[in-house]
PDB file of N, CA and C in Angstrom:
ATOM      1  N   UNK A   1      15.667  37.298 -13.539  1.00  0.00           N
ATOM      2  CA  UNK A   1      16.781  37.704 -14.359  1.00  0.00           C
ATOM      3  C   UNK A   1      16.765  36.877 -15.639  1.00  0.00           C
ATOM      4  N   UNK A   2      17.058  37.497 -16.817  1.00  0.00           N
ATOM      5  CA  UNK A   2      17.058  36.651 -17.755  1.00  0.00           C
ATOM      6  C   UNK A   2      18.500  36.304 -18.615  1.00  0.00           C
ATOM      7  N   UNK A   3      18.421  34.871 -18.873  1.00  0.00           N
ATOM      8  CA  UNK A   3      19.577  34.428 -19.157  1.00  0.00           C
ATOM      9  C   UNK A   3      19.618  34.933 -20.802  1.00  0.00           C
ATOM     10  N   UNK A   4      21.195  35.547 -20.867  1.00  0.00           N
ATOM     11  CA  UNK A   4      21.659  35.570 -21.978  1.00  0.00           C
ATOM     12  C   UNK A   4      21.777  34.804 -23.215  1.00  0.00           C
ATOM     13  N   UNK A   5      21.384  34.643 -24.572  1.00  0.00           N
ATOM     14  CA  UNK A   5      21.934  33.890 -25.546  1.00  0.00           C
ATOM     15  C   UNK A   5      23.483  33.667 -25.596  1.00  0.00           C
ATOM     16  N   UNK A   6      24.001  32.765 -25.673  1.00  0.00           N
ATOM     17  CA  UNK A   6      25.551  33.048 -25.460  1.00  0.00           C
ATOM     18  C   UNK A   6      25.850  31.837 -27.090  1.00  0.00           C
ATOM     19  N   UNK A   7      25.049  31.731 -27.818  1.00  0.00           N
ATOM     20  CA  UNK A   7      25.163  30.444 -28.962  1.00  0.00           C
ATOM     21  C   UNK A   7      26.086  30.893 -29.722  1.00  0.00           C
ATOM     22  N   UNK A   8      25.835  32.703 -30.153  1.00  0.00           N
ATOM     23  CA  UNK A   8      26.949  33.004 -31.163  1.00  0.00           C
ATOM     24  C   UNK A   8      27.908  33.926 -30.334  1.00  0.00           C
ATOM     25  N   UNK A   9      28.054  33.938 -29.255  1.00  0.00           N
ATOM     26  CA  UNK A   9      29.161  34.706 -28.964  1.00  0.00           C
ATOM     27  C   UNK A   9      30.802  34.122 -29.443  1.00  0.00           C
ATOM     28  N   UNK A  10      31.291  35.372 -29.557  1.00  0.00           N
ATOM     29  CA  UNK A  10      33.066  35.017 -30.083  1.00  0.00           C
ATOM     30  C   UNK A  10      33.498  35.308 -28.702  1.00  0.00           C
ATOM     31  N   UNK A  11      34.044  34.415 -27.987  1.00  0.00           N
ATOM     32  CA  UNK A  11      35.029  34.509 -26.546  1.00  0.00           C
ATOM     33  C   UNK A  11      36.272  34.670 -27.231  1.00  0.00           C
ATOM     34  N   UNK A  12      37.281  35.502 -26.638  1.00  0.00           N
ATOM     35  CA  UNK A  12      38.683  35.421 -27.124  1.00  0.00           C
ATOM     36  C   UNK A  12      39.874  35.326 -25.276  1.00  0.00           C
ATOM     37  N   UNK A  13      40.540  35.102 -25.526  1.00  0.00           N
ATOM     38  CA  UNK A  13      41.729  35.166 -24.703  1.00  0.00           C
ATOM     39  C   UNK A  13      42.681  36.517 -24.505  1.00  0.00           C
ATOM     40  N   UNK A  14      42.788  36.410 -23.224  1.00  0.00           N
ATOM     41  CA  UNK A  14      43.907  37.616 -23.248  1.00  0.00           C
ATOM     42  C   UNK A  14      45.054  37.272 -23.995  1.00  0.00           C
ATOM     43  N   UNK A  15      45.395  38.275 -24.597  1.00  0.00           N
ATOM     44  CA  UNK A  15      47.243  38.049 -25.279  1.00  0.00           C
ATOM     45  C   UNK A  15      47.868  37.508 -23.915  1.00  0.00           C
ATOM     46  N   UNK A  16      47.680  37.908 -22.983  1.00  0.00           N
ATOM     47  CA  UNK A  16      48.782  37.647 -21.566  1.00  0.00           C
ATOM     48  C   UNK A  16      48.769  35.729 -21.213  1.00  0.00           C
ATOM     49  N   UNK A  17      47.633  35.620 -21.647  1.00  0.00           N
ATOM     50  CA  UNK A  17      47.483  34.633 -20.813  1.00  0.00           C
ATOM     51  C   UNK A  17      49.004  33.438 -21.286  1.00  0.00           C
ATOM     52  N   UNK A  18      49.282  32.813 -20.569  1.00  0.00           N
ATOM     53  CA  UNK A  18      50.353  32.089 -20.634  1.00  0.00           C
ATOM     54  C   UNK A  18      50.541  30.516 -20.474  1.00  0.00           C
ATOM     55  N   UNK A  19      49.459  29.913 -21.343  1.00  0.00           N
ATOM     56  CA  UNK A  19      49.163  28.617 -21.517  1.00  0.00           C
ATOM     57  C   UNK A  19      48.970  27.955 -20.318  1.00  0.00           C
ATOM     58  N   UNK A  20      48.738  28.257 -19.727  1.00  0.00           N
ATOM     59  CA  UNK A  20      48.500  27.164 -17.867  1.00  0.00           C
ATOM     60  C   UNK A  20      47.016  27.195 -18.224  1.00  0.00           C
ATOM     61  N   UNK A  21      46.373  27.767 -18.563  1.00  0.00           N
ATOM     62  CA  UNK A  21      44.778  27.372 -18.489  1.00  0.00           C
ATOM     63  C   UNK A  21      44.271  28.071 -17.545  1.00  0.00           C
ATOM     64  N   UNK A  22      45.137  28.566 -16.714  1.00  0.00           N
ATOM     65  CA  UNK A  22      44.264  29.817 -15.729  1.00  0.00           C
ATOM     66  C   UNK A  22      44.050  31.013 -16.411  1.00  0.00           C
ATOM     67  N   UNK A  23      42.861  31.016 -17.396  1.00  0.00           N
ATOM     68  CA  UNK A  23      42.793  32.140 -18.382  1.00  0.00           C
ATOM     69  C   UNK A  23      41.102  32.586 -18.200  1.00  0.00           C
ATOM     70  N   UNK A  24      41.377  34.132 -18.666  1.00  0.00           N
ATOM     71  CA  UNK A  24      39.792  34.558 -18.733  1.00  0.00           C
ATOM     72  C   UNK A  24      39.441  34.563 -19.979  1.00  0.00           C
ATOM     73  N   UNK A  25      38.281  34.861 -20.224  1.00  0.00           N
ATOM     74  CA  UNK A  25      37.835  35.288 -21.968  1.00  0.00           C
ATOM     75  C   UNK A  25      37.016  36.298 -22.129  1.00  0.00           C
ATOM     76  N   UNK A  26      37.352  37.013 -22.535  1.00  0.00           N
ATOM     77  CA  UNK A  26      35.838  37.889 -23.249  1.00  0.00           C
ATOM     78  C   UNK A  26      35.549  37.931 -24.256  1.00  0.00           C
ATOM     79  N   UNK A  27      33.783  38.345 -24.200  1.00  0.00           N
ATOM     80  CA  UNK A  27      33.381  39.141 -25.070  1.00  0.00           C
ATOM     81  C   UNK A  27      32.691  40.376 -25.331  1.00  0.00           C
ATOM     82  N   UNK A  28      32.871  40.495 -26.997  1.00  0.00           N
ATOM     83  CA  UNK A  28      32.702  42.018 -26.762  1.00  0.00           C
ATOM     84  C   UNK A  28      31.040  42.105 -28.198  1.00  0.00           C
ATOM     85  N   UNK A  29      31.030  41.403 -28.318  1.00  0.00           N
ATOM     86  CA  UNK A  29      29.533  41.344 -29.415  1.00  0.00           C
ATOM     87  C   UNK A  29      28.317  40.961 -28.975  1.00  0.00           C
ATOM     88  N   UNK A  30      28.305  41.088 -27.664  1.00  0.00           N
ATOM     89  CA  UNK A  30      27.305  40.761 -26.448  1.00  0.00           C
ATOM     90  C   UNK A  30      26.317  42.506 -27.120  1.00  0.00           C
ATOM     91  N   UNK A  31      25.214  42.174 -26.962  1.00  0.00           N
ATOM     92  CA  UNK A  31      24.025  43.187 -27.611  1.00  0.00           C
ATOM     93  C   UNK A  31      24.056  44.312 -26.308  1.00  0.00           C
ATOM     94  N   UNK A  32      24.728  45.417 -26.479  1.00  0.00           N
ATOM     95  CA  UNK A  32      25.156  45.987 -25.578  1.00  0.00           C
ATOM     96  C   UNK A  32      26.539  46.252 -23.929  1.00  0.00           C
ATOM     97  N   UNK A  33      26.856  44.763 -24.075  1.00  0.00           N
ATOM     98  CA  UNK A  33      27.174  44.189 -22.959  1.00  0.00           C
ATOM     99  C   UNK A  33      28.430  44.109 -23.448  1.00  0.00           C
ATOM    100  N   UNK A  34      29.999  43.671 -22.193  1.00  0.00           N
ATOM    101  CA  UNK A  34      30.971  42.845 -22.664  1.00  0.00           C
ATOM    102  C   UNK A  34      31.145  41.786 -21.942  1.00  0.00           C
ATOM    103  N   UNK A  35      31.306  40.705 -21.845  1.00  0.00           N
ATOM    104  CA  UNK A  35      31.022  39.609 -21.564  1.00  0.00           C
ATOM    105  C   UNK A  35      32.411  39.221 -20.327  1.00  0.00           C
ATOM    106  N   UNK A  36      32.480  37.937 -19.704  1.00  0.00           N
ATOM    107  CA  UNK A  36      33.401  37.753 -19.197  1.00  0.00           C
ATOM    108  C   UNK A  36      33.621  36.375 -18.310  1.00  0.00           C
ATOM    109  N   UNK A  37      34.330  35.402 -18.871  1.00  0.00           N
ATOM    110  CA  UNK A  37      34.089  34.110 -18.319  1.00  0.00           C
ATOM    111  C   UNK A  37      35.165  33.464 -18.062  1.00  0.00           C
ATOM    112  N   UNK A  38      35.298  32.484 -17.276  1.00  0.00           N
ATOM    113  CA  UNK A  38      36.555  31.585 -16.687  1.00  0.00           C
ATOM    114  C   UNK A  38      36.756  30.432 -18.513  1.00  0.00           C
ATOM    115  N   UNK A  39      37.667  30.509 -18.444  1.00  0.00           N
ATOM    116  CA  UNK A  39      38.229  29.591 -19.325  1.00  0.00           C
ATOM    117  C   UNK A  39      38.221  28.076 -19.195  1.00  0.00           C
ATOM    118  N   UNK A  40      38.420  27.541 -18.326  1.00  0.00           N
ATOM    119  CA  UNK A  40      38.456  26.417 -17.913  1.00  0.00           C
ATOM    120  C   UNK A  40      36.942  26.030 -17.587  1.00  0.00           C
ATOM    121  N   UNK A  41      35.867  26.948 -17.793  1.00  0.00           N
ATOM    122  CA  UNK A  41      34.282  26.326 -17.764  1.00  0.00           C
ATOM    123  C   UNK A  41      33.677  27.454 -18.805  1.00  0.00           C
ATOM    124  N   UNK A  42      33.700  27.003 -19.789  1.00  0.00           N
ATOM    125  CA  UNK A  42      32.828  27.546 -20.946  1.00  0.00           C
ATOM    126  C   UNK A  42      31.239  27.690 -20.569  1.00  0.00           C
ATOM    127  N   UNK A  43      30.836  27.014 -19.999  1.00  0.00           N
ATOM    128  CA  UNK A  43      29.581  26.578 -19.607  1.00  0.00           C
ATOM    129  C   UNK A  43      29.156  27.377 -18.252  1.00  0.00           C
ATOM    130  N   UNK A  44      30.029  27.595 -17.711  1.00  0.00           N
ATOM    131  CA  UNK A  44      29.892  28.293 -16.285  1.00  0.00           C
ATOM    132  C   UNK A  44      29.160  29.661 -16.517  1.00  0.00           C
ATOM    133  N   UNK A  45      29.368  30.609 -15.312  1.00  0.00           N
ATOM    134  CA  UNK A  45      28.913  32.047 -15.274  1.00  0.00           C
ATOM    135  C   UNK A  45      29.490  32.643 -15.838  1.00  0.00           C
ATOM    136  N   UNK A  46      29.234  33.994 -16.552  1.00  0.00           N
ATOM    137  CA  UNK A  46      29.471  34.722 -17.020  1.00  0.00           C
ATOM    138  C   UNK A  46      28.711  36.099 -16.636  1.00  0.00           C
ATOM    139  N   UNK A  47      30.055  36.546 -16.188  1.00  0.00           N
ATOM    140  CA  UNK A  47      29.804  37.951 -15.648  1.00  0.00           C
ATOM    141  C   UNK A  47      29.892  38.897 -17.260  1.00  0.00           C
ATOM    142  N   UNK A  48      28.905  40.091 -16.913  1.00  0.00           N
ATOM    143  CA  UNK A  48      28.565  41.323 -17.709  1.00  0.00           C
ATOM    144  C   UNK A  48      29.022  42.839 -17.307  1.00  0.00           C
ATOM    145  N   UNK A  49      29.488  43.434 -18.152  1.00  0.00           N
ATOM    146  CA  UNK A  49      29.808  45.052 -17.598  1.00  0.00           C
ATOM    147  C   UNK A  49      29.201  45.942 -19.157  1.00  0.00           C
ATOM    148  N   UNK A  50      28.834  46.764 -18.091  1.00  0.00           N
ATOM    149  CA  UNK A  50      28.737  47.709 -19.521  1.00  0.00           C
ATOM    150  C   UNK A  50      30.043  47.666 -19.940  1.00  0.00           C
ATOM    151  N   UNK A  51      30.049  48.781 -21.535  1.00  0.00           N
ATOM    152  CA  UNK A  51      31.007  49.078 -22.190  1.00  0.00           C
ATOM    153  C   UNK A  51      31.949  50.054 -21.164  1.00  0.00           C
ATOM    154  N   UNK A  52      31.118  51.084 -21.021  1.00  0.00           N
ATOM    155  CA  UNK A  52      32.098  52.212 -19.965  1.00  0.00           C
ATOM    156  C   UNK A  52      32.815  51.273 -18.892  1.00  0.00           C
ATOM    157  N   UNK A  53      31.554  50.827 -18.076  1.00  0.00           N
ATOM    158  CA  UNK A  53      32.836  49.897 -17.053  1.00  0.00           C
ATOM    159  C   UNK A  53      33.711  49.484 -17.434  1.00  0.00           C
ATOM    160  N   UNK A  54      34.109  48.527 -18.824  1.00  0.00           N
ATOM    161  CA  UNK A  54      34.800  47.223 -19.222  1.00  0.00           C
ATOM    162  C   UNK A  54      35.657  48.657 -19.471  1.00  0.00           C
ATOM    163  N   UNK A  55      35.714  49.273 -20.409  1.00  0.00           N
ATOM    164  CA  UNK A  55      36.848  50.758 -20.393  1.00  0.00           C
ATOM    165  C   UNK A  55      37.735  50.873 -19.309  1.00  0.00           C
ATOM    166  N   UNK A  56      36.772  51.608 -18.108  1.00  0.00           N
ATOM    167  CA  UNK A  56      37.375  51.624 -16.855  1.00  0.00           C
ATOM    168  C   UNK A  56      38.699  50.609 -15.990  1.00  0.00           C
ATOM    169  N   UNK A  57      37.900  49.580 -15.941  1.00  0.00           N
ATOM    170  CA  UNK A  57      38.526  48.406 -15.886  1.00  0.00           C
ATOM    171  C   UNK A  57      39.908  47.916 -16.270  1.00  0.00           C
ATOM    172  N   UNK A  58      39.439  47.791 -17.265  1.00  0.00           N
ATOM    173  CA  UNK A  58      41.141  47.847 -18.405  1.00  0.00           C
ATOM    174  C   UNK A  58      42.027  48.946 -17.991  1.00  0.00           C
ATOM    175  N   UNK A  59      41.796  50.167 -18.462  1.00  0.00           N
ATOM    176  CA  UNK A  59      42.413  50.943 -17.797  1.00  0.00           C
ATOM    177  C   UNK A  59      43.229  50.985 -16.917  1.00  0.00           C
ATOM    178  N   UNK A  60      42.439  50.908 -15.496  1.00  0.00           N
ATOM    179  CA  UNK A  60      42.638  50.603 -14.161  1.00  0.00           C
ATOM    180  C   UNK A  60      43.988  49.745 -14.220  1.00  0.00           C
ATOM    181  N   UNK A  61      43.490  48.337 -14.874  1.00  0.00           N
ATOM    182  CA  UNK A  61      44.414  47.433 -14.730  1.00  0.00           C
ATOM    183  C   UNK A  61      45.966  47.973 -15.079  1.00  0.00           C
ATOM    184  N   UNK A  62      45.832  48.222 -16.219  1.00  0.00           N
ATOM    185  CA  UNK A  62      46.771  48.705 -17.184  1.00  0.00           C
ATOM    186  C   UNK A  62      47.649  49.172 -16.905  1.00  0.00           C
ATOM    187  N   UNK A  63      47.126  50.696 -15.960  1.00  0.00           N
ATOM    188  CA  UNK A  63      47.825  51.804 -15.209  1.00  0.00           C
ATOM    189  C   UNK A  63      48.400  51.177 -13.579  1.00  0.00           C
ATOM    190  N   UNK A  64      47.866  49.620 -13.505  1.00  0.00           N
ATOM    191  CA  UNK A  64      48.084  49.325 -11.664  1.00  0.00           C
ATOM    192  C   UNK A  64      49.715  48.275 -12.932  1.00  0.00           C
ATOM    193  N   UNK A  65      49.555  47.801 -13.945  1.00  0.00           N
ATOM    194  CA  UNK A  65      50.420  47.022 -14.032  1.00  0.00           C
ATOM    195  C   UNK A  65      51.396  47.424 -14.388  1.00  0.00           C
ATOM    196  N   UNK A  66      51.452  48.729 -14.469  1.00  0.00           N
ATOM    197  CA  UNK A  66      52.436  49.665 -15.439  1.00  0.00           C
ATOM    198  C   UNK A  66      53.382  50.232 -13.802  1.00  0.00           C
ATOM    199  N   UNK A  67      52.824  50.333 -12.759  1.00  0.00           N
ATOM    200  CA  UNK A  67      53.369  50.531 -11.960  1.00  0.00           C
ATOM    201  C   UNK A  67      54.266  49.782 -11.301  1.00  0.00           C
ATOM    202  N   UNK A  68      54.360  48.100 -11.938  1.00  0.00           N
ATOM    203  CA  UNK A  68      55.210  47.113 -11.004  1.00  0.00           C
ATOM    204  C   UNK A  68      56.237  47.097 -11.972  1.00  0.00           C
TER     205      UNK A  68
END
């Protein structure tokens, strides 16, 4: 498997997140890819989805949070 360049990626924060530091980040200027990493380890793993998935996803969420 080959590891990603991650030197110039832009990570951003969810609007949600709510200063505790339990936050995710993405990105989205990944060469095909959108990116996706724990906040509290910059350095750590970083999970990948396509674009359609990362769509899906959101979505999903969106429509499960809209229900509470």
């Amino acid at each position: 498997m080959n590891k990603m360049d991650m030197t110039c990626v832009t990570w951003r924060k969810s609007t949600r997140s709510n200063g505790s530091g339990d936050c995710v980040e993405v990105a989205a200027d990944l060469a095909g890819k959108v990116g996706l990493r724990d906040s509290k380890d910059p350095n750590g793993p970083v999970l990948t989805f396509s674009p359609a998935a990362w769509t899906t996803f959101v979505r999903a969420t969106k429509a499960e949070g809209s229900r509470h």
